[in-house]
Protein backbone atom coordinates (compact mmCIF):
# COMPACT_ATOMS: atom_id res chain seq x y z
CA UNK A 1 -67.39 101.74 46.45
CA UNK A 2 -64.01 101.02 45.77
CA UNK A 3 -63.28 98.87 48.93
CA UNK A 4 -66.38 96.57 47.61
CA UNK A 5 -64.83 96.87 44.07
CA UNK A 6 -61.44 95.09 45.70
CA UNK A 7 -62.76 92.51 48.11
CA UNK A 8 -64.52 90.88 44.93
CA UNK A 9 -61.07 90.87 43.31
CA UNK A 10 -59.44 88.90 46.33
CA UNK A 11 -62.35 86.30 46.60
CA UNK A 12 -61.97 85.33 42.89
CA UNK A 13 -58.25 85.27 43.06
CA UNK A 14 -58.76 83.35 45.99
CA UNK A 15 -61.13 80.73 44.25
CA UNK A 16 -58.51 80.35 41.55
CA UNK A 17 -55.82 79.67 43.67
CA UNK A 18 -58.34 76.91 45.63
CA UNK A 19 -59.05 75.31 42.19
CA UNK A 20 -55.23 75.23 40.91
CA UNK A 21 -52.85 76.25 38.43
CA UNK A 22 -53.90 77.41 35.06
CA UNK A 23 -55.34 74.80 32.59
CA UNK A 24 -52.39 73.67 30.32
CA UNK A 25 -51.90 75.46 26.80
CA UNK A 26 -53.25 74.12 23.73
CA UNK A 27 -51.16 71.59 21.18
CA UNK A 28 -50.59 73.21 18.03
CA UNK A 29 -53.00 71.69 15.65
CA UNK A 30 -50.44 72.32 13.17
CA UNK A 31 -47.41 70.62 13.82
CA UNK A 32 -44.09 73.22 12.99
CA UNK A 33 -41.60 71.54 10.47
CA UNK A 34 -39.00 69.65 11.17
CA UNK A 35 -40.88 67.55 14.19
CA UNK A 36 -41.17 63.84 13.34
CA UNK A 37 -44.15 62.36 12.17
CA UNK A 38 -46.37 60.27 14.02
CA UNK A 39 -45.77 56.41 13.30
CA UNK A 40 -48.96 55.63 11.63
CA UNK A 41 -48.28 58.76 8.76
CA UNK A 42 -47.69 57.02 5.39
CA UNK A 43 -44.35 58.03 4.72
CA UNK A 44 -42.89 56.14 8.20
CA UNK A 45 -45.18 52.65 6.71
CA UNK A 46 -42.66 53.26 3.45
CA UNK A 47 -39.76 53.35 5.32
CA UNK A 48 -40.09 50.64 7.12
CA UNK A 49 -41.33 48.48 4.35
CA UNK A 50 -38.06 49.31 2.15
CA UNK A 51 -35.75 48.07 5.04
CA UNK A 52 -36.56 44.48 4.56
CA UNK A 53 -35.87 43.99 1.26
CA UNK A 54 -32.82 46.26 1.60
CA UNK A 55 -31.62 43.50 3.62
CA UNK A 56 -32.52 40.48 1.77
CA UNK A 57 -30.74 41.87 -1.33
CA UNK A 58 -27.79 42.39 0.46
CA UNK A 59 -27.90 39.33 2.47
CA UNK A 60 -28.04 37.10 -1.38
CA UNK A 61 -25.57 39.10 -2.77
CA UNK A 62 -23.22 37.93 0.18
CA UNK A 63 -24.18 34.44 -0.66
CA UNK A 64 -23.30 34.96 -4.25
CA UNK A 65 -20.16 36.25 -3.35
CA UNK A 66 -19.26 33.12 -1.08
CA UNK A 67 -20.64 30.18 -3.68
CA UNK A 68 -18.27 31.87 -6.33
CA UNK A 69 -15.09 32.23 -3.55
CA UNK A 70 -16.02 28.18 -2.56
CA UNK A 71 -16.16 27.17 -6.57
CA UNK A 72 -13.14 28.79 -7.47
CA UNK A 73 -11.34 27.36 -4.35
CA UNK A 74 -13.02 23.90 -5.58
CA UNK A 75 -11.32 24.23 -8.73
CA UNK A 76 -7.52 25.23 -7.75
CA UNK A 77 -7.83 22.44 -5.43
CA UNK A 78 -8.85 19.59 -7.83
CA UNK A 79 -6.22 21.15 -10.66
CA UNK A 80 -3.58 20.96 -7.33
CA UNK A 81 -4.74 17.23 -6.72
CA UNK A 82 -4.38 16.40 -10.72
CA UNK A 83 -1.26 17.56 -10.81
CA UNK A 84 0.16 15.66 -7.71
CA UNK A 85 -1.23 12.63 -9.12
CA UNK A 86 0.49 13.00 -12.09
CA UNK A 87 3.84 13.80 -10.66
CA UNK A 88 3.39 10.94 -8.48
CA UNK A 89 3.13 8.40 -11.91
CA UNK A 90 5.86 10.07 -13.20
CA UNK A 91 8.35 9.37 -9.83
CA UNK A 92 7.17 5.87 -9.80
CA UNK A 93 7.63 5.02 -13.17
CA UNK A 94 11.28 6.83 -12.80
CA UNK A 95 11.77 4.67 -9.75
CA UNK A 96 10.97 1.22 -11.25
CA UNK A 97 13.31 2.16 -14.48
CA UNK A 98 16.46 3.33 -12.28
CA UNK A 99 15.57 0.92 -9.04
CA UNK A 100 19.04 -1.52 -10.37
CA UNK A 101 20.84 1.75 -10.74
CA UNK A 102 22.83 0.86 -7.23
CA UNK A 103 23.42 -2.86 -8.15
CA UNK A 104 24.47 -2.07 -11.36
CA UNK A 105 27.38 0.44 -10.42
CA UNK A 106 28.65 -2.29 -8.21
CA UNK A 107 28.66 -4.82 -11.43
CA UNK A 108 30.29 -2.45 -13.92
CA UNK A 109 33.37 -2.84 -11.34
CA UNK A 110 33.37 -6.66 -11.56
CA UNK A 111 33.02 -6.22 -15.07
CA UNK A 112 36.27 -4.34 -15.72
CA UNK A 113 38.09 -6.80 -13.87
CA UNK A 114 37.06 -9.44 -15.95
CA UNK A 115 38.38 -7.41 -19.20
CA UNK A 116 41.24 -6.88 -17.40
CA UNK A 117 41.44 -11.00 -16.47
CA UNK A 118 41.20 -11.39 -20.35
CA UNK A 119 43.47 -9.16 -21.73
CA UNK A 120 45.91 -10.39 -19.24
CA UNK A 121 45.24 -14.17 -20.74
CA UNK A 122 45.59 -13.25 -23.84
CA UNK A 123 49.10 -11.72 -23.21
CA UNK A 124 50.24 -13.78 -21.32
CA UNK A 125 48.74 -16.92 -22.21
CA UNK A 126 49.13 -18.12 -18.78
CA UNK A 127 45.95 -20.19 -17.82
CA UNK A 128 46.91 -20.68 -14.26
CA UNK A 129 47.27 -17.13 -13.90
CA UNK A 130 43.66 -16.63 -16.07
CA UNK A 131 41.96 -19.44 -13.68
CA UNK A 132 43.24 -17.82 -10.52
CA UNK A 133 42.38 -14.09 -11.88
CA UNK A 134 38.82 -15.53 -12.78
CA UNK A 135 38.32 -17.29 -9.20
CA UNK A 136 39.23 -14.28 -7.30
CA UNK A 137 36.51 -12.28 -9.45
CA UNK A 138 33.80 -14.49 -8.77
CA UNK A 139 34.39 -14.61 -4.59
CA UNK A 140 34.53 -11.11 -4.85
CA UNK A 141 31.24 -10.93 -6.88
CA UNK A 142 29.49 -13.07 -4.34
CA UNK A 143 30.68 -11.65 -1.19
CA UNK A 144 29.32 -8.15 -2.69
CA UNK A 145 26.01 -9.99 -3.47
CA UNK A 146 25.82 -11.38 -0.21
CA UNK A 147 26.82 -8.23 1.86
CA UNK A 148 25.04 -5.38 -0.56
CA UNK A 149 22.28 -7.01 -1.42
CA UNK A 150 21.40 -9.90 0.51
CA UNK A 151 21.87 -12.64 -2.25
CA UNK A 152 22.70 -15.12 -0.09
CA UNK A 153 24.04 -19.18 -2.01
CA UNK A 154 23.54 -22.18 -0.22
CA UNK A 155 24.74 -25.48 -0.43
CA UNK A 156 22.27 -28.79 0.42
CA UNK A 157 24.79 -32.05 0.09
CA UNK A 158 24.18 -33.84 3.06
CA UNK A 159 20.95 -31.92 4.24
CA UNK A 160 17.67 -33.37 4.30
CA UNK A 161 15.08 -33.29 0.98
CA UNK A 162 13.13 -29.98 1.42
CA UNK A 163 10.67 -29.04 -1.20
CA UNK A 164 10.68 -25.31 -0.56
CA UNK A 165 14.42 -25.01 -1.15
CA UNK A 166 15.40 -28.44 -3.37
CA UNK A 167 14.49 -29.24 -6.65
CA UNK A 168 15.14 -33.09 -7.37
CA UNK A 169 16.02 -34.08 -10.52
CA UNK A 170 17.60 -37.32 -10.02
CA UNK A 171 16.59 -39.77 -7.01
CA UNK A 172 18.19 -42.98 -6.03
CA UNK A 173 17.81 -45.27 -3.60
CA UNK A 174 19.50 -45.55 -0.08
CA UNK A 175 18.68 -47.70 3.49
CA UNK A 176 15.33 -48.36 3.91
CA UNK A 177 15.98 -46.94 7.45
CA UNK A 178 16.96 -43.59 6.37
CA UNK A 179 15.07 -40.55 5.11
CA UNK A 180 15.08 -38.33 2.06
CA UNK A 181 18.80 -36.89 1.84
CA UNK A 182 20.28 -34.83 -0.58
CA UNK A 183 23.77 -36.22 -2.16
CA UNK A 184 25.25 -33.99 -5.31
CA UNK A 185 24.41 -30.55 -6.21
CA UNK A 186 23.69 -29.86 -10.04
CA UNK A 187 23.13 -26.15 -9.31
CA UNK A 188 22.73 -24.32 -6.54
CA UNK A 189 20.02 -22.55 -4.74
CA UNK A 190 20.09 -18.84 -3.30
CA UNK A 191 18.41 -16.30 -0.72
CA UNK A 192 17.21 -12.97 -1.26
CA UNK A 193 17.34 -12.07 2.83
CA UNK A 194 15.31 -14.64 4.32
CA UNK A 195 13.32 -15.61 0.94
CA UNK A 196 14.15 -18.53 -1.33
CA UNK A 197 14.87 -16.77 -4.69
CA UNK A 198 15.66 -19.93 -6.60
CA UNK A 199 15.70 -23.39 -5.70
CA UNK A 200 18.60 -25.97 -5.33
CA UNK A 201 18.42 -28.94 -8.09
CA UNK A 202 19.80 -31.65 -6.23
CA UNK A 203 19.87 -35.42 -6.64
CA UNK A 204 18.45 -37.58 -4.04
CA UNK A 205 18.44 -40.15 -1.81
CA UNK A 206 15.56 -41.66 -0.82
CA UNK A 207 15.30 -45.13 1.56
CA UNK A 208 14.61 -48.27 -0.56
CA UNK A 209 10.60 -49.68 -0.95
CA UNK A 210 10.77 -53.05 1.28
CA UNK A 211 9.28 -56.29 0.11
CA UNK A 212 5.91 -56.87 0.30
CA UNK A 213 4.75 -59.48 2.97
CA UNK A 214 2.44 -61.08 0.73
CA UNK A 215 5.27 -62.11 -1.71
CA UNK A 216 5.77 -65.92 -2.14
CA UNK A 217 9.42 -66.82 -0.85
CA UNK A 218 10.20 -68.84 -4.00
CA UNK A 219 10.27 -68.84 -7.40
CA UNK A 220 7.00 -68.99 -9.31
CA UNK A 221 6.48 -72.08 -11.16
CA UNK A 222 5.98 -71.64 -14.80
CA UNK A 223 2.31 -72.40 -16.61
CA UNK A 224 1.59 -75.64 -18.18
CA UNK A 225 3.62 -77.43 -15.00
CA UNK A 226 1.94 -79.83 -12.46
CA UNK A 227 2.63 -81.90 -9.65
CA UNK A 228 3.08 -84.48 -11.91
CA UNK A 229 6.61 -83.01 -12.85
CA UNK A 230 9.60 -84.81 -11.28
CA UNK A 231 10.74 -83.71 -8.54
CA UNK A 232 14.93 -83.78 -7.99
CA UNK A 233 16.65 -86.91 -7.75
CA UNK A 234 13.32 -88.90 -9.42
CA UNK A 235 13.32 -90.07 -13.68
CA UNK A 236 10.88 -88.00 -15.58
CA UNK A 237 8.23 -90.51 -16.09
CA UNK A 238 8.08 -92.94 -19.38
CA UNK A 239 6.00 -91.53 -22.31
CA UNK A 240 7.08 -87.43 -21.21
CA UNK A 241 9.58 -87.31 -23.70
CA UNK A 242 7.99 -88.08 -26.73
């Protein structure tokens, strides 16, 4: 009885081990705490629906930020600008009052050497010594022109007539052959570097008009007198002279 009892034991142990392992455990239908719940629970929909709009509130409050950084760099920028424009009026206007500041140190100099010309005059009374004082001031006030500033004075006598540089107040008239030539200076002209800065007035010479060809070789005869008048070396005719 027992040996039957355990052969029935080893065929259904047998059959079990023929079929396989034991049929998995369960799932807890009651999930413990702490485990995460599944995606489609409501609370995971409300966390992923606050996320967005976390975002885009931080994302305008960065643009906020930047628009008021840009404005106030707009501003320092155009107060920069308005005050370079007006220190740049102020230079120029500085410039164009003190521009003759140079020239005019160098003609204070010449200017207390002609006090010093005059006193010397009136001392002395000596108007050779005055005209040669005054001479030597006036060379020395053009060369310092001329090499300083480029003032440059030119003479014309003997040059030909050229409107850009002459100025002709008198003309007279010279060979017909001949061209416009100047012949006396009444003042003259000077050069600023290579520009005309005021003209010469010169007198002129300019060739004489010729005679027309059309002109009758003698002498017009007056009106009122014919043929009929006599001619040299013939009497006037009887009955004229009444």
């Amino acid at each position: 009885m027992m040996s039957k009892k355990k052969d029935q034991e080893e065929v259904s142990g047998g059959a079990q081990n023929v079929h396989g392992a034991e049929p998995p455990a369960r799932k807890s239908e009651n999930p413990q705490k702490g485990e995460p719940a599944a995606s489609g629970s409501p609370s995971g929909a409300g966390a992923s629906a606050e996320s967005p709009c976390v975002s885009e509130q931080d994302r305008i409050t960065a643009l906020e930020k930047e628009n008021a950084e840009l404005k106030d760099r707009l501003l320092r920028k155009q107060a920069d600008f308005e005050n370079f424009r007006k220190r740049m009026i102020r230079e120029r206007e500085d410039a164009a009052r003190y521009a003759n500041a140079s020239l005019l140190t160098d003609v204070i100099g010449l200017i207390d050497d002609f006090e010093r010309a005059i006193k010397s005059a009136e001392e002395s009374r000596d108007f050779a010594s005055f005209l040669q004082g005054v001479t030597m001031i006036e060379k020395q006030l053009v060369e310092m022109l001329e090499s300083r500033w480029g003032l440059r004075r030119f003479t014309s006598v003997g040059e030909g007539f050229d409107p850009n540089k002459h100025e002709a107040v008198l003309r007279v008239e010279g060979p017909a052959d001949g061209r416009p030539t100047v012949v006396e200076d009444y003042q003259k002209g000077y050069y600023l570097h290579e520009r005309v800065l005021r003209p010469a007035r010169v007198k002129v010479m300019v060739p004489a008009s010729e005679p027309s060809a059309q002109a009758p070789q003698g002498p017009k005869m007056p009106p009122g007198r014919g043929d009929d008048e006599p001619k040299e070396g013939q009497d006037e005719p009887v009955g004229r002279g009444n």
